[in-house]
C-alpha atoms as a PDB file:
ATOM      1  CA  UNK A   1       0.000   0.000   0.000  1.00  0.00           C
ATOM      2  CA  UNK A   2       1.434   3.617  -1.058  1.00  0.00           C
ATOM      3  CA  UNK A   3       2.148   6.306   2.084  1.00  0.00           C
ATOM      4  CA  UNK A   4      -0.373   7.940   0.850  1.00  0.00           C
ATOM      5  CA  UNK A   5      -3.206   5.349   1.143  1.00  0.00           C
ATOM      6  CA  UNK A   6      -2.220   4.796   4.781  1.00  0.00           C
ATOM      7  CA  UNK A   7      -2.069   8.361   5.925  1.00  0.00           C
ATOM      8  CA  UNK A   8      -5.621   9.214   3.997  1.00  0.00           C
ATOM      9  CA  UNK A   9      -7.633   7.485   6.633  1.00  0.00           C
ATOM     10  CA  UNK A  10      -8.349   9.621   9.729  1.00  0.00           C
ATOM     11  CA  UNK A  11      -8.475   6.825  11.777  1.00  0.00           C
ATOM     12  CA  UNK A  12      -5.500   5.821  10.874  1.00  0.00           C
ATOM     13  CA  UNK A  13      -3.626   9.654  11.595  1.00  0.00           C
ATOM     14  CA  UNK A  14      -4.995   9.575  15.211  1.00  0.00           C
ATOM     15  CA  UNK A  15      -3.536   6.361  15.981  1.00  0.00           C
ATOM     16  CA  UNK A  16      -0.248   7.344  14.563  1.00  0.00           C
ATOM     17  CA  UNK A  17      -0.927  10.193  16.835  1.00  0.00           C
ATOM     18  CA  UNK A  18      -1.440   8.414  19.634  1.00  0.00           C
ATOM     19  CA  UNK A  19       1.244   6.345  19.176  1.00  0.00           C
ATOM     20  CA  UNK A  20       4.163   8.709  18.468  1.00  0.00           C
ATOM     21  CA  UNK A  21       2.634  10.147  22.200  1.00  0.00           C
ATOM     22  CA  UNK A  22       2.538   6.709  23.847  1.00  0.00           C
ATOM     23  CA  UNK A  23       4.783   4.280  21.445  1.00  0.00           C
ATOM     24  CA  UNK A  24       2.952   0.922  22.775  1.00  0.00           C
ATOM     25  CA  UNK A  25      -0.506   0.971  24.226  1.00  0.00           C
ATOM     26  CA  UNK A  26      -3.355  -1.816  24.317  1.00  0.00           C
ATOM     27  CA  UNK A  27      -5.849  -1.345  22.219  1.00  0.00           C
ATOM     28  CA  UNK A  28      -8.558  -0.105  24.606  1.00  0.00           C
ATOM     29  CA  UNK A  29      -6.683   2.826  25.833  1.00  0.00           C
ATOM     30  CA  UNK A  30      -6.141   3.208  21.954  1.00  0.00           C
ATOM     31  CA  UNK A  31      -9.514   3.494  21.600  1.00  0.00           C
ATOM     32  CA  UNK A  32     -10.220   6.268  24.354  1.00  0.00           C
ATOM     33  CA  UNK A  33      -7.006   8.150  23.006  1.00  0.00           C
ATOM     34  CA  UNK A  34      -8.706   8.266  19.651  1.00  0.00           C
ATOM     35  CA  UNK A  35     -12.175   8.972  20.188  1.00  0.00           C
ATOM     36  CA  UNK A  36     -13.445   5.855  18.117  1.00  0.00           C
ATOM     37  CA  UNK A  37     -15.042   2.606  18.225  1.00  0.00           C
ATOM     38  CA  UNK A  38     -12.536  -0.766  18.983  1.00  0.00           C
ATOM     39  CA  UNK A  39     -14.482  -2.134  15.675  1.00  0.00           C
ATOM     40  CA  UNK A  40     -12.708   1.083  13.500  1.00  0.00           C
ATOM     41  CA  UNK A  41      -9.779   0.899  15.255  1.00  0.00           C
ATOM     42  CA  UNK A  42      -9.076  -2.936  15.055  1.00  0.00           C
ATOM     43  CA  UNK A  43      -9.864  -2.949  10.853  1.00  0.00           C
ATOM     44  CA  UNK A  44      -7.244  -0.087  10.432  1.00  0.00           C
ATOM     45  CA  UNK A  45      -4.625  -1.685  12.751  1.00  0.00           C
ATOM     46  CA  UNK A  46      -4.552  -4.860  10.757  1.00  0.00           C
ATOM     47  CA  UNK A  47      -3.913  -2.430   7.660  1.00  0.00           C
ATOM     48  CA  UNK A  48      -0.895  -1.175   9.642  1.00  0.00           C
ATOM     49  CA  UNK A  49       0.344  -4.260  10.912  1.00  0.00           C
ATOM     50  CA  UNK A  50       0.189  -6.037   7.330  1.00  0.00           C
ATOM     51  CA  UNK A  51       2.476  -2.699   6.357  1.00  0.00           C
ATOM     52  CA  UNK A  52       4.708  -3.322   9.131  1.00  0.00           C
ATOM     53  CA  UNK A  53       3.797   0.045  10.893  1.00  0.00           C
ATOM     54  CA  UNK A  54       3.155  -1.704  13.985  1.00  0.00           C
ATOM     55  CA  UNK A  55       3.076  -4.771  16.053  1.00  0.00           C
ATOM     56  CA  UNK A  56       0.355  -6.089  17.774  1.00  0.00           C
ATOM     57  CA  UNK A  57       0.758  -8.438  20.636  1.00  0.00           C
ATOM     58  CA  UNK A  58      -1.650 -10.440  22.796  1.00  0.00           C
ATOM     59  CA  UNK A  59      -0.726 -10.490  26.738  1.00  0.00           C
ATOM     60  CA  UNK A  60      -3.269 -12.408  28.003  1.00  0.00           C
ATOM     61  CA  UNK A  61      -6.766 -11.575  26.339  1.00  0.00           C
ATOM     62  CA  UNK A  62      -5.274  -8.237  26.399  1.00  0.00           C
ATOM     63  CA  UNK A  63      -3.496  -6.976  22.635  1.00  0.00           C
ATOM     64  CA  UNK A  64      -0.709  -4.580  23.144  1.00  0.00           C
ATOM     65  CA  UNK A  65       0.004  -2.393  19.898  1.00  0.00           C
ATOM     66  CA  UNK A  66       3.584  -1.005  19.352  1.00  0.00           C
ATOM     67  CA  UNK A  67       4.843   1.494  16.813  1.00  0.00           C
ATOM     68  CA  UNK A  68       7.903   0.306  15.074  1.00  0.00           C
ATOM     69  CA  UNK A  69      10.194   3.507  14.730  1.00  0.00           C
ATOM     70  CA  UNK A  70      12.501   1.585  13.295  1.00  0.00           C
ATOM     71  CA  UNK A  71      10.735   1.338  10.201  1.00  0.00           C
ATOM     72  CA  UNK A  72      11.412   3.299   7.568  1.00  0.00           C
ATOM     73  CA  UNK A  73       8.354   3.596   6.254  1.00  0.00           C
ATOM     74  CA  UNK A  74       7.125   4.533  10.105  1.00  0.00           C
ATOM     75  CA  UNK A  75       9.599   7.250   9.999  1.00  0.00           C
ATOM     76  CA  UNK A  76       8.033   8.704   6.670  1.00  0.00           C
ATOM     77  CA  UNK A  77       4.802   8.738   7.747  1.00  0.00           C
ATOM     78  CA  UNK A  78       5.452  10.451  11.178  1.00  0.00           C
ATOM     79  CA  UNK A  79       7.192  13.000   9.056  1.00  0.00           C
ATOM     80  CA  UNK A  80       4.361  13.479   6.767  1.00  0.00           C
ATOM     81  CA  UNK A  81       1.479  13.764   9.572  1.00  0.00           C
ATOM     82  CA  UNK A  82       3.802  16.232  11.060  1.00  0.00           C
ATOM     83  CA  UNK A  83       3.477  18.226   7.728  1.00  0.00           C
ATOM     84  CA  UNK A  84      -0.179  17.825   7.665  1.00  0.00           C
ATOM     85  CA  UNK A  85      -0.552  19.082  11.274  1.00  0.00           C
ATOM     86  CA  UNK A  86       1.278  22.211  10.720  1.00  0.00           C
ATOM     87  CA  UNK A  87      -0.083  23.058   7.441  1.00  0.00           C
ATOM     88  CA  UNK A  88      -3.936  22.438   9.208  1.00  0.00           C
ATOM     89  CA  UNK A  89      -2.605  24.653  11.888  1.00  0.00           C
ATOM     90  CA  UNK A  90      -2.276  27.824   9.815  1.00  0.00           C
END
């Protein structure tokens, strides 16, 4: 999927949001950080796992989601929602 397909959903900024805040969360307090449903956020986090965005790992019946910084395709997108932000700003 092209950078630009991944940053175009909303949902998908405000957990990169959330994220670069937080870098590993579970996925209810991901939910209450973002202001949408677990359904919405659980569809776009297996978009962003498949890209390699982030990792999601179950502890328990709990799932813990991690950003992966190290990824350069992470990096790029943090960069370009940092654009967005600013330019929204003025």
């Amino acid at each position: 999927m092209k950078l630009e397909q991944i940053i175009a959903s909303t949902c998908r900024q405000k957990i990169l949001v959330a994220l670069s805040k937080v870098k590993k969360t579970h996925i209810t307090n991901l939910v209450r950080m973002t202001n949408s449903t677990y359904n919405q956020i659980r569809r776009n986090l297996e978009i962003m796992e498949k890209e390699g965005i982030v990792n999601i790992h179950c502890c328990g019946s709990m799932k813990i989601i991690e950003l992966q910084l190290n990824d350069p395709k992470t990096e790029k997108l943090l960069k370009a929602l940092h654009v967005l932000q600013a330019y929204s700003r003025n």
